[in-house]
C-alpha atoms as a PDB file:
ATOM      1  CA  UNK A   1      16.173  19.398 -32.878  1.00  0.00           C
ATOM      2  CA  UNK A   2      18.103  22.275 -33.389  1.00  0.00           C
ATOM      3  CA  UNK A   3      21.029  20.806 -31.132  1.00  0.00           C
ATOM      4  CA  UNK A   4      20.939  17.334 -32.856  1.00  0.00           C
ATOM      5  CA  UNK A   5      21.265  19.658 -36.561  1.00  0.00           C
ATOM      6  CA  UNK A   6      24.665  21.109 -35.107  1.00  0.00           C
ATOM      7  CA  UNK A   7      26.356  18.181 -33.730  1.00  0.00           C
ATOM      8  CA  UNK A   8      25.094  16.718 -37.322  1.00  0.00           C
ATOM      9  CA  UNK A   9      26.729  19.417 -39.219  1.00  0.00           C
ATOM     10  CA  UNK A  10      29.577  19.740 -37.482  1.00  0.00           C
ATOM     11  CA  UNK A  11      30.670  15.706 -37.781  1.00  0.00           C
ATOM     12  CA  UNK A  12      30.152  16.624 -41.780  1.00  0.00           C
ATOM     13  CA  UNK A  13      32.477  19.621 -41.272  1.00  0.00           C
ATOM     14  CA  UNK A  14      34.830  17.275 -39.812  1.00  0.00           C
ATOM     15  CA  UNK A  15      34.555  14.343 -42.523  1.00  0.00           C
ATOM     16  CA  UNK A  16      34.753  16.553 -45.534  1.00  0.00           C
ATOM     17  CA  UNK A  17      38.149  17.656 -43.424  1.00  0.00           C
ATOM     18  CA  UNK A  18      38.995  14.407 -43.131  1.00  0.00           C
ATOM     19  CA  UNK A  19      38.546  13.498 -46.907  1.00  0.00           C
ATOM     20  CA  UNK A  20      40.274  17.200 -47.689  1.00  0.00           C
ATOM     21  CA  UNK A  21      37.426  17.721 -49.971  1.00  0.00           C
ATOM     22  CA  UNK A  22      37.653  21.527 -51.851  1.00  0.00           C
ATOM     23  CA  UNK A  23      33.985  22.611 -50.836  1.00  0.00           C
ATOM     24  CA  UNK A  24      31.519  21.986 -48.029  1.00  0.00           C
ATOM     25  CA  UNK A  25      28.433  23.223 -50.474  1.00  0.00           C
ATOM     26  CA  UNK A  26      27.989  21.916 -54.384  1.00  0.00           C
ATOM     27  CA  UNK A  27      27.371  24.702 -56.690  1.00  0.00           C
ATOM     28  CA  UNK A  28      23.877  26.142 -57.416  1.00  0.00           C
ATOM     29  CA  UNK A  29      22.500  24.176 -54.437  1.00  0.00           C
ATOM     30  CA  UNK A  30      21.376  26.571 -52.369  1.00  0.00           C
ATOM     31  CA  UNK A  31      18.112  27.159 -53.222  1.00  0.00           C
ATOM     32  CA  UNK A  32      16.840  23.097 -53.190  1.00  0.00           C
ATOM     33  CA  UNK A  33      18.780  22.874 -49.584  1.00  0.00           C
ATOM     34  CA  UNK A  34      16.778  25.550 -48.162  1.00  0.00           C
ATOM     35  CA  UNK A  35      13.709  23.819 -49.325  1.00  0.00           C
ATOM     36  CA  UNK A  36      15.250  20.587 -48.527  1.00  0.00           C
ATOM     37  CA  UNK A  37      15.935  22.059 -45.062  1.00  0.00           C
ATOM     38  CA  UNK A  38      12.331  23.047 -44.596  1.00  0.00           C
ATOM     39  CA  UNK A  39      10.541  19.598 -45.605  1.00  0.00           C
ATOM     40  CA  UNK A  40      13.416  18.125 -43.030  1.00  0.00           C
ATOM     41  CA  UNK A  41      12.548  19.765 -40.515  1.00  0.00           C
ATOM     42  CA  UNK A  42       8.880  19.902 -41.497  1.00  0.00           C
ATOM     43  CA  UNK A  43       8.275  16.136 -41.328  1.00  0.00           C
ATOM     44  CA  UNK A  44      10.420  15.863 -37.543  1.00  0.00           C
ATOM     45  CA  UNK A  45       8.000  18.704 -36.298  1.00  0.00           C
ATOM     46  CA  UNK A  46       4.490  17.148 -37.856  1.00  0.00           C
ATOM     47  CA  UNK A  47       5.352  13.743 -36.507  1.00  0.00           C
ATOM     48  CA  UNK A  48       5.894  14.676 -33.277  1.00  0.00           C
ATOM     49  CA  UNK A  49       3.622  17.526 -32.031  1.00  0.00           C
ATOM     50  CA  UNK A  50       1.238  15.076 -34.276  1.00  0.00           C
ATOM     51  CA  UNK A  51       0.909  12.471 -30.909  1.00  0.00           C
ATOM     52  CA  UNK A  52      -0.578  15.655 -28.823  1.00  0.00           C
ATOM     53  CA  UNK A  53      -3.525  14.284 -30.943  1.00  0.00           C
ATOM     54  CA  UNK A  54      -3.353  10.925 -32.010  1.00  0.00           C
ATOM     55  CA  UNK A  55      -2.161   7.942 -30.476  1.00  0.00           C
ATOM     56  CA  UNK A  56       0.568   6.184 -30.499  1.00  0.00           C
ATOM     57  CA  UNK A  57      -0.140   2.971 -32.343  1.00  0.00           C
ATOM     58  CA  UNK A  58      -1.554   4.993 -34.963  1.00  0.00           C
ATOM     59  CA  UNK A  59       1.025   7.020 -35.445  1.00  0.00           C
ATOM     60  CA  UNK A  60       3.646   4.174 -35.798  1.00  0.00           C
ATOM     61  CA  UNK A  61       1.129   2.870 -38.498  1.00  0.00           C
ATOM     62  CA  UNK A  62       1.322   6.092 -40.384  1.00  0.00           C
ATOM     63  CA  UNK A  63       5.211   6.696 -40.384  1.00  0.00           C
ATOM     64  CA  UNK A  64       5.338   2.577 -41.462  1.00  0.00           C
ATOM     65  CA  UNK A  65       4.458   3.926 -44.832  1.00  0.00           C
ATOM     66  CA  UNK A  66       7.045   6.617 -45.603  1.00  0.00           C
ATOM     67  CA  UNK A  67       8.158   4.602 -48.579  1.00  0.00           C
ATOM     68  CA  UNK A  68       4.844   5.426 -50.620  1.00  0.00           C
ATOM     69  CA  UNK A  69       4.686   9.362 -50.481  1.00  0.00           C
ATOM     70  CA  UNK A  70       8.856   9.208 -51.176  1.00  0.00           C
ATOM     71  CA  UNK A  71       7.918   6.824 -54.268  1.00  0.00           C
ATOM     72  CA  UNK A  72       4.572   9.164 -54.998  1.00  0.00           C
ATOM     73  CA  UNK A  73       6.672  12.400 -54.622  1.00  0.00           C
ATOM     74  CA  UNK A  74       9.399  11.373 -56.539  1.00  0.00           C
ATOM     75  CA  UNK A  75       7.209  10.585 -59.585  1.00  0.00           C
ATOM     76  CA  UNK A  76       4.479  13.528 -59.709  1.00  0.00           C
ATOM     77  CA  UNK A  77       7.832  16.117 -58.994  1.00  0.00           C
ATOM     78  CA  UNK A  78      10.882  14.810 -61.172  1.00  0.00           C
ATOM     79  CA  UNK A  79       8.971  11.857 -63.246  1.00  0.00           C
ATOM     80  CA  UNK A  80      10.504   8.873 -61.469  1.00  0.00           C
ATOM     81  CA  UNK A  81       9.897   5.592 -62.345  1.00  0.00           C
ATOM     82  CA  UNK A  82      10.062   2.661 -60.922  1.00  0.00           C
ATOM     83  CA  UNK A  83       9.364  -1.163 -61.856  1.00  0.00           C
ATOM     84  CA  UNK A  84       6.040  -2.980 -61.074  1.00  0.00           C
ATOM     85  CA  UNK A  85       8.109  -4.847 -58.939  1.00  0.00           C
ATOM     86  CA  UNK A  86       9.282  -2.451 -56.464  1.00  0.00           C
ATOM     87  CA  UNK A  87       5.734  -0.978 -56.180  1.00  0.00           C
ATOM     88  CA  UNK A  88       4.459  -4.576 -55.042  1.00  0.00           C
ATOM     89  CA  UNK A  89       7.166  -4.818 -53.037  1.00  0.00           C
ATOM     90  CA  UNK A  90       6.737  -1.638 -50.868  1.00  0.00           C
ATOM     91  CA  UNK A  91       2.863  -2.621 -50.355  1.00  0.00           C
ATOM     92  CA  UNK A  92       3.812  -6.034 -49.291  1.00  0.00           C
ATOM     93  CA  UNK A  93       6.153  -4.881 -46.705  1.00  0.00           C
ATOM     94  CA  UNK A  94       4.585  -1.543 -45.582  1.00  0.00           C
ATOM     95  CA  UNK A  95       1.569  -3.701 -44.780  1.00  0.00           C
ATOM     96  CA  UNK A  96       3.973  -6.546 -43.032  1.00  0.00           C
ATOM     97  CA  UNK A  97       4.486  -3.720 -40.773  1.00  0.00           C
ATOM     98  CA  UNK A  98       1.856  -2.195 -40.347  1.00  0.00           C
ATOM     99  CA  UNK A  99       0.153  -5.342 -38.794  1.00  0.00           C
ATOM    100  CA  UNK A 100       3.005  -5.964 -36.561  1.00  0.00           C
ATOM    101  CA  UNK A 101       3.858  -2.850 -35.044  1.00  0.00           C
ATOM    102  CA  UNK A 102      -0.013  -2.165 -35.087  1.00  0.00           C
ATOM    103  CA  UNK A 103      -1.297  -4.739 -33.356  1.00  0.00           C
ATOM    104  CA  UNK A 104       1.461  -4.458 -30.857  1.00  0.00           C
ATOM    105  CA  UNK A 105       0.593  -1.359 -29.859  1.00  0.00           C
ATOM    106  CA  UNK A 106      -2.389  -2.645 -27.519  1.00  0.00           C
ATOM    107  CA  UNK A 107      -5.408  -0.281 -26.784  1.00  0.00           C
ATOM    108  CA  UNK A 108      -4.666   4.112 -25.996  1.00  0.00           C
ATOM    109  CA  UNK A 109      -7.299   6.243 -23.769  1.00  0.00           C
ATOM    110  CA  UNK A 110      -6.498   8.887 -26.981  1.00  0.00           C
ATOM    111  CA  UNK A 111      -9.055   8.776 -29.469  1.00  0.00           C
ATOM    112  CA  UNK A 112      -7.498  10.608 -33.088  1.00  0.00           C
ATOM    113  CA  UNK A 113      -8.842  13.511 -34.111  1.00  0.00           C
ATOM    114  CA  UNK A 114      -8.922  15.186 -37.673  1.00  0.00           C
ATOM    115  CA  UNK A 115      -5.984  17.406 -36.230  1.00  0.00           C
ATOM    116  CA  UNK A 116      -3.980  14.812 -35.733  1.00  0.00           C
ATOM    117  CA  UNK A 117      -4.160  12.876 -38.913  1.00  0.00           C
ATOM    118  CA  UNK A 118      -3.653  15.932 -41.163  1.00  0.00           C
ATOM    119  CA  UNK A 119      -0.313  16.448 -38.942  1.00  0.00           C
ATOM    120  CA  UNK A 120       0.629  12.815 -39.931  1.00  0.00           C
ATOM    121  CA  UNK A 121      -0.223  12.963 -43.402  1.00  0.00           C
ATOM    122  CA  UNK A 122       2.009  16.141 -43.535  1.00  0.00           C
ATOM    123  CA  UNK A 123       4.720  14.583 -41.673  1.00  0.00           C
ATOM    124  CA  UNK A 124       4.608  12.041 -44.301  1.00  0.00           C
ATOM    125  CA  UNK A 125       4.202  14.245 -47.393  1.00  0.00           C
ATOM    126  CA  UNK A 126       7.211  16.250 -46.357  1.00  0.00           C
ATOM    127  CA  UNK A 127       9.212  12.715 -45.988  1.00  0.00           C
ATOM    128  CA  UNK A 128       8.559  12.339 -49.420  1.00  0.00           C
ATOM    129  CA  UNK A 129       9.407  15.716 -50.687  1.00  0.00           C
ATOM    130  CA  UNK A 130      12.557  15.513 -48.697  1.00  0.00           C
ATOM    131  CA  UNK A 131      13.338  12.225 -50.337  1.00  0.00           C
ATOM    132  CA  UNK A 132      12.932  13.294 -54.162  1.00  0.00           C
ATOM    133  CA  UNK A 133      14.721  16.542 -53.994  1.00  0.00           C
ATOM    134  CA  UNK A 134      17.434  14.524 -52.234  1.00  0.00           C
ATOM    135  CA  UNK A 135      17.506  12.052 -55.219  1.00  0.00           C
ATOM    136  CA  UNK A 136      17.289  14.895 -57.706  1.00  0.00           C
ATOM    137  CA  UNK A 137      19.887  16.723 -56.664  1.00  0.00           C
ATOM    138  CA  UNK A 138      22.190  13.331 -56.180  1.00  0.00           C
ATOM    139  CA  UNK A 139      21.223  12.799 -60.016  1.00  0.00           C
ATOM    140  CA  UNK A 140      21.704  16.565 -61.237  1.00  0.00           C
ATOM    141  CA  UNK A 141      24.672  17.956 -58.961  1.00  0.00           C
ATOM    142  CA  UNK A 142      26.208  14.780 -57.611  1.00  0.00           C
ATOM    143  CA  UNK A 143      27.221  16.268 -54.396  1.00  0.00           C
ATOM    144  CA  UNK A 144      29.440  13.861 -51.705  1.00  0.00           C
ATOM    145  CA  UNK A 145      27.916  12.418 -49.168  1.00  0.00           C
ATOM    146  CA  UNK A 146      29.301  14.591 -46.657  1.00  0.00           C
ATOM    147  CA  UNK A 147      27.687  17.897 -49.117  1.00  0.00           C
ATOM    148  CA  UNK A 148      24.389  16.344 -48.866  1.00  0.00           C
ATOM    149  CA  UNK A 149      24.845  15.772 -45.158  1.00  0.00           C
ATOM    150  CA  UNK A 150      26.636  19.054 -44.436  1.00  0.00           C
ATOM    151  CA  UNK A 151      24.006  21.337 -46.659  1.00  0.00           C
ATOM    152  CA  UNK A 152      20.735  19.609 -45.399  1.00  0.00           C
ATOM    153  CA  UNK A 153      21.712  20.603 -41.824  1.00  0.00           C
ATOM    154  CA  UNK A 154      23.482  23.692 -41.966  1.00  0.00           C
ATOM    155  CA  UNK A 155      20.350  25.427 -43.620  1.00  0.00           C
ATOM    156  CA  UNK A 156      17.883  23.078 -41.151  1.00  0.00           C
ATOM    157  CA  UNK A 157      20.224  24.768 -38.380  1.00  0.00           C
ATOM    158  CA  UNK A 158      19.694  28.066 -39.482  1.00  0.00           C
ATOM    159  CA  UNK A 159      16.175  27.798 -39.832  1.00  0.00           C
ATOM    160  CA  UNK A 160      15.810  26.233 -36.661  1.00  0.00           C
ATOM    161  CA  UNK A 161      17.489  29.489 -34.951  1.00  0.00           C
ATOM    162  CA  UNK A 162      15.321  31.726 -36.820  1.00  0.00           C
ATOM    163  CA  UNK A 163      12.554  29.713 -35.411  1.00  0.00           C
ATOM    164  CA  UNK A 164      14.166  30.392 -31.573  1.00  0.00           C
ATOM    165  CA  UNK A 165      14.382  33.369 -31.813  1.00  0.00           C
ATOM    166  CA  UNK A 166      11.283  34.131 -33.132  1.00  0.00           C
ATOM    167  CA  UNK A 167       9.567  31.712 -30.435  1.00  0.00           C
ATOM    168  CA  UNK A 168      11.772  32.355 -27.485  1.00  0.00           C
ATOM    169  CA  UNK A 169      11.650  29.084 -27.086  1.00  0.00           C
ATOM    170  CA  UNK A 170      16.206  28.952 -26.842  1.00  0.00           C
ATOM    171  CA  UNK A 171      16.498  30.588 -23.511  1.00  0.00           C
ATOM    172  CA  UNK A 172      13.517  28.844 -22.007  1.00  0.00           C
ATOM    173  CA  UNK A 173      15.693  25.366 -23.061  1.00  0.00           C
ATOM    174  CA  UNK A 174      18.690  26.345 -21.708  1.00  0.00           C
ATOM    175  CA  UNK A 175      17.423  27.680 -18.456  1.00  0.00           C
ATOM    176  CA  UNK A 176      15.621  23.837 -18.107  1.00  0.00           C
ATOM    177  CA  UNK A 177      18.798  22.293 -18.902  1.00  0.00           C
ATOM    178  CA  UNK A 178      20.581  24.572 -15.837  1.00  0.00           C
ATOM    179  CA  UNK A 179      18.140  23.148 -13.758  1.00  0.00           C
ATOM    180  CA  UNK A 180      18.152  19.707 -14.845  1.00  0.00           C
ATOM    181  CA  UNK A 181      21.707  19.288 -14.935  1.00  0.00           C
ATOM    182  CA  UNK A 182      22.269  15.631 -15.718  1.00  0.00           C
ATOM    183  CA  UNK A 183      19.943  16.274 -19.250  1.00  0.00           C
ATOM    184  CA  UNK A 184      23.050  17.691 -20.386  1.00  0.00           C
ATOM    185  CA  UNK A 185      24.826  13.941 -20.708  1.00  0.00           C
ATOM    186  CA  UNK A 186      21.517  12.223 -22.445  1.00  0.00           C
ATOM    187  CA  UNK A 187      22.033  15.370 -24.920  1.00  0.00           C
ATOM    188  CA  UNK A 188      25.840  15.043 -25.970  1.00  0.00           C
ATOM    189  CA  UNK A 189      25.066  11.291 -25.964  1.00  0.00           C
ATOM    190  CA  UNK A 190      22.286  11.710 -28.091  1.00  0.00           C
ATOM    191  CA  UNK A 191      24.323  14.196 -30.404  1.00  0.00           C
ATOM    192  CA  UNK A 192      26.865  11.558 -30.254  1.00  0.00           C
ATOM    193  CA  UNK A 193      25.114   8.737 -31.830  1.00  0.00           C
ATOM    194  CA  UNK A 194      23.017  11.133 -33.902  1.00  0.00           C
ATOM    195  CA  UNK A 195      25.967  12.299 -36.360  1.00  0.00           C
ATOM    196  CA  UNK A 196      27.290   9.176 -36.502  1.00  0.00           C
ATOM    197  CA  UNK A 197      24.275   7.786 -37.750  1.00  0.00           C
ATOM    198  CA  UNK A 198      23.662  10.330 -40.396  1.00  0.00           C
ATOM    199  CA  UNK A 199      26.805   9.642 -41.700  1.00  0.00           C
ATOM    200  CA  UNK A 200      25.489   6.059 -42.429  1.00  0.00           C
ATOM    201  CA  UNK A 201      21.904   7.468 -43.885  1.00  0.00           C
ATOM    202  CA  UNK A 202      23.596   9.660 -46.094  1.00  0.00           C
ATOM    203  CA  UNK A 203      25.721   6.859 -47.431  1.00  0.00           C
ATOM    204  CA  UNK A 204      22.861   5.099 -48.193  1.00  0.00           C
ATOM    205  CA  UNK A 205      20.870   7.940 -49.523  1.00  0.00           C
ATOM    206  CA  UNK A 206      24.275   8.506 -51.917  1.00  0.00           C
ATOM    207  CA  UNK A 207      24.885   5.152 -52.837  1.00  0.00           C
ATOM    208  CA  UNK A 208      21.490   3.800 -53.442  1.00  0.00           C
ATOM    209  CA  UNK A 209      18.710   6.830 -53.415  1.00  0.00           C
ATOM    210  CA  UNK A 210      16.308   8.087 -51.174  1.00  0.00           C
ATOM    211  CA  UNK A 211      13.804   4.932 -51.115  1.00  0.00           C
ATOM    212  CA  UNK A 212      16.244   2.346 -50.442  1.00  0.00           C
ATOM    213  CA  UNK A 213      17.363   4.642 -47.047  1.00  0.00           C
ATOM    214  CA  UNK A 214      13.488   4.462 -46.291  1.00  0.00           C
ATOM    215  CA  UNK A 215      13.082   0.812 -46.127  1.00  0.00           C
ATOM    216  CA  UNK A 216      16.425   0.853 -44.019  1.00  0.00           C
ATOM    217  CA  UNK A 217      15.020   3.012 -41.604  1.00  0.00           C
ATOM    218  CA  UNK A 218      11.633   1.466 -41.186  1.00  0.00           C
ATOM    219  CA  UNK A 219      13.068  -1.870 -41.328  1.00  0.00           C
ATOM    220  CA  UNK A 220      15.258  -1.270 -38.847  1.00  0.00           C
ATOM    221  CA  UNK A 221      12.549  -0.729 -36.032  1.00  0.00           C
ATOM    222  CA  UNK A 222      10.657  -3.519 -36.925  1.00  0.00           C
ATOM    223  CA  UNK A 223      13.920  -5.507 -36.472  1.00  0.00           C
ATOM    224  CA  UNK A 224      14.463  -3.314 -32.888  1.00  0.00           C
ATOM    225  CA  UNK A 225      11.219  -4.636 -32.085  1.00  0.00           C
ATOM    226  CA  UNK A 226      11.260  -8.394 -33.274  1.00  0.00           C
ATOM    227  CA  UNK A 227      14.680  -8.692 -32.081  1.00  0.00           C
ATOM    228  CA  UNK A 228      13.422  -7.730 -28.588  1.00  0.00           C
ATOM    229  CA  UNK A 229      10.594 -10.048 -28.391  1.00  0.00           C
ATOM    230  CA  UNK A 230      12.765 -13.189 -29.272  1.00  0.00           C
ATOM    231  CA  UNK A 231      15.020 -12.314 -26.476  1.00  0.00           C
ATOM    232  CA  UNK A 232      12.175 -11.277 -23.763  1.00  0.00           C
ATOM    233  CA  UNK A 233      10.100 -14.207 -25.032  1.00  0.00           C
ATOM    234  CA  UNK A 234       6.994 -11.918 -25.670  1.00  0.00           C
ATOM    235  CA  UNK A 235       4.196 -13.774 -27.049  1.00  0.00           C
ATOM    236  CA  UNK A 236       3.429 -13.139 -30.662  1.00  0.00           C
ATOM    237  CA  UNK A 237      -0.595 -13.312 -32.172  1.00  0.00           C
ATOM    238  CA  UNK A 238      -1.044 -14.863 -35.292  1.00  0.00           C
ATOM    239  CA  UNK A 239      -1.815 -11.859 -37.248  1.00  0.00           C
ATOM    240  CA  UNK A 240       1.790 -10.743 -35.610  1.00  0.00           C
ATOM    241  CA  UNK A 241       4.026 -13.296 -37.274  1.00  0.00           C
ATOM    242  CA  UNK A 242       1.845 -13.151 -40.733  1.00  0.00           C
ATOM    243  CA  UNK A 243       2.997  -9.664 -40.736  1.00  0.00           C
ATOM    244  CA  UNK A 244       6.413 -10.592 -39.822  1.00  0.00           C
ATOM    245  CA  UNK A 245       5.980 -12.930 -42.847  1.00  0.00           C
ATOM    246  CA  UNK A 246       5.012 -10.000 -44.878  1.00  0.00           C
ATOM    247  CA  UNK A 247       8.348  -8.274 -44.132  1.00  0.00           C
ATOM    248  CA  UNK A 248      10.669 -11.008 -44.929  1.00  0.00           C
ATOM    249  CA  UNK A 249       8.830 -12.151 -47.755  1.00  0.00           C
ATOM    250  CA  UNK A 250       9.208  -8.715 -49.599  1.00  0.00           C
ATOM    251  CA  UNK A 251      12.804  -7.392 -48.358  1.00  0.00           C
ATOM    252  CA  UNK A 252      13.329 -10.792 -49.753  1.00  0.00           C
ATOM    253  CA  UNK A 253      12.035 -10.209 -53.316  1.00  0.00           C
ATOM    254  CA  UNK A 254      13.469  -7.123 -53.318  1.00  0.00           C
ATOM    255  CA  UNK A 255      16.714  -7.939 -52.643  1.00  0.00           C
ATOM    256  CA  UNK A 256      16.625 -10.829 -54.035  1.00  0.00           C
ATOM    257  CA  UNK A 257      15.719  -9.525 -58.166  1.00  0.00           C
ATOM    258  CA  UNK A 258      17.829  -6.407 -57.393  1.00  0.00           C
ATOM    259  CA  UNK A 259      21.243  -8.629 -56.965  1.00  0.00           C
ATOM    260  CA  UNK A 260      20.107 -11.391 -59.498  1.00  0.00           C
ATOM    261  CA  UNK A 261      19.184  -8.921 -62.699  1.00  0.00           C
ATOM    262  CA  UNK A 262      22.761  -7.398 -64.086  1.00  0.00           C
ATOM    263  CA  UNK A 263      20.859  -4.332 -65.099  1.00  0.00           C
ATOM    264  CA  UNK A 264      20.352  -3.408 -61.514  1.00  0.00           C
ATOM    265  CA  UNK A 265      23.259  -4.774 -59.954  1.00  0.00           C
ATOM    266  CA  UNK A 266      25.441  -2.692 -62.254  1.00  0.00           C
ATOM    267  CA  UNK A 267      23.404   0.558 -61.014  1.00  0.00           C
ATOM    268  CA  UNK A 268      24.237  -0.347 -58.005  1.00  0.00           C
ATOM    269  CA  UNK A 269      27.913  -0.654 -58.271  1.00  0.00           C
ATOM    270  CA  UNK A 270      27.856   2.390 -60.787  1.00  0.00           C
ATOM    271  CA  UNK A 271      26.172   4.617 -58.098  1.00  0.00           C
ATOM    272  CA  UNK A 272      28.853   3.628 -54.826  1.00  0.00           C
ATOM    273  CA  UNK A 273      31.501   3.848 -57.572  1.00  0.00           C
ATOM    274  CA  UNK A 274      30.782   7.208 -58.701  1.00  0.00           C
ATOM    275  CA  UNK A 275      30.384   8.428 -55.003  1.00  0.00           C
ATOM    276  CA  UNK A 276      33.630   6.990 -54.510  1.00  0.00           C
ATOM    277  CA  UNK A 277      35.530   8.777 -57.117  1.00  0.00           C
ATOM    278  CA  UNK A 278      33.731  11.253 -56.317  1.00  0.00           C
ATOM    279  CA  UNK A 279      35.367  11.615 -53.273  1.00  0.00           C
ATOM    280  CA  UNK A 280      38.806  10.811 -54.380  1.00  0.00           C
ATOM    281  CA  UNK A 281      38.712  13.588 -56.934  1.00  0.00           C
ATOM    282  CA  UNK A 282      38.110  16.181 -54.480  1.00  0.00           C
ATOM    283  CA  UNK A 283      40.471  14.554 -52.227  1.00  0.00           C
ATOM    284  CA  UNK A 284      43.053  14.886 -55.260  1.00  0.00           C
ATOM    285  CA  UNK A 285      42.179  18.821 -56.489  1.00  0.00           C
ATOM    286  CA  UNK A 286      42.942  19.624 -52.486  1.00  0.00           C
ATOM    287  CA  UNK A 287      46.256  18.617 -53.018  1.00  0.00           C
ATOM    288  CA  UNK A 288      46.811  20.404 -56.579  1.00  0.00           C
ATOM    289  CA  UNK A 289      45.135  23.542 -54.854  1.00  0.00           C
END
């Protein structure tokens, strides 16, 4: 984690360079990016020392739902709304797949235990903390995407090294790296792809909030997955392609009423807009500076 947080700040460092923005923080920030940078790092740590106690297939069906405590969050913090709609569809598609990736996941010899599940509920409740105070601040401070993406890691790295140094855990890594030396390619390639994706979650979180980056991110392993059993030829259940139904039948509603109703489609275009000129402005002040 705390190597995937550098190579992710560091390809910020080198796109606000790029863009010749003025600042790599937005001002009075630095309090909600430390808290943003716990919750971050919060939900990574919960979901994964989570599967020590519950199984797989359970866990999958848990992190399927990160759109509800993001939407949940988001109105019991800042007072959010959203329409009827868009609370429809997030159930119909959360349970689309759930059923899919559920039922794909085939029996486990580990049982869950209470542990377990309260790990995975907080894994999930920092998601959604992480999610509003991302929105909030896009809303109240309008930082660039590269800010966001820059801030949310430098303080995540930080708190990470704290949390080495405290733990001992940094030297222990790097002496199993010296004896493992080929781990060190699978980590720069990991690094690698790692920042280059943020760069596109960020984007999205910028451009069209914190719950629209959610469905893209579930949505795009149950795609992974479906993709891969149309080309392997994997049987699929009935129950399997009702919740593939699920899926397609509310990405498709959603999508579908957000492009159709001006209201929304000119929110849409207002909010890339503004991130656009957002970055052109700075881009123009480092030339007058």
């Amino acid at each position: 984690m705390f190597v995937q947080c550098v190579s992710n700040t560091l390809a910020s460092v080198f796109a606000i360079h790029l863009t010749k923005q003025k600042s790599y923080f937005c001002k009075d920030t630095a309090l909600s990016f430390i808290l943003i940078g716990f919750t971050y790092l919060g939900g990574m740590f919960s979901s994964y020392y989570a599967l020590n106690y519950i199984n797989f297939p359970t866990a999958i069906l848990a992190k399927s739902s990160k759109m509800i405590p993001v939407m949940l969050v988001g109105y019991l913090l800042f007072g959010k709304r959203w329409a009827a709609r868009e609370y429809i569809c997030m159930i119909i598609i959360v349970t689309g797949i759930s059923i899919f990736m559920y039922l794909r996941g085939g029996p486990s010899d580990r049982t869950n235990s209470l542990m377990g599940l309260g790990l995975i509920l907080l894994s999930l409740l920092m998601d959604g903390f992480t999610g509003a105070m991302q929105d909030h601040l896009l809303q109240d401070k309008k930082p660039s995407t590269h800010q966001l993406m820059f801030s949310t890691n430098v303080w995540a790295t930080l708190i990470l090294f704290v949390a080495m140094v405290v733990t001992n855990e940094g030297p222990e890594a790097i002496e199993f790296a010296e004896r493992h030396s080929g781990v060190w390619w699978k980590i720069i390639s990991f690094c690698l792809v790692s920042a280059v994706g943020q760069n596109f979650i960020f984007a999205s979180i910028s451009c069209f909030g914190s719950l629209s980056c959610s469905i893209i991110t579930t949505t795009r392993k149950f795609f992974t997955i479906l993709f891969s059993v149309i080309w392997f030829n994997h049987p699929l259940t009935f129950w399997q392609i009702f919740g593939v139904a699920l899926v397609f039948t509310g990405l498709g509603w959603d999508i579908y009423v957000k492009y159709t109703t001006p209201d929304q489609t000119k929110g849409i275009k207002k909010n890339t807009e503004e991130n656009v000129n957002e970055e052109k402005n700075n881009s123009v002040q480092k030339k007058l500076d």
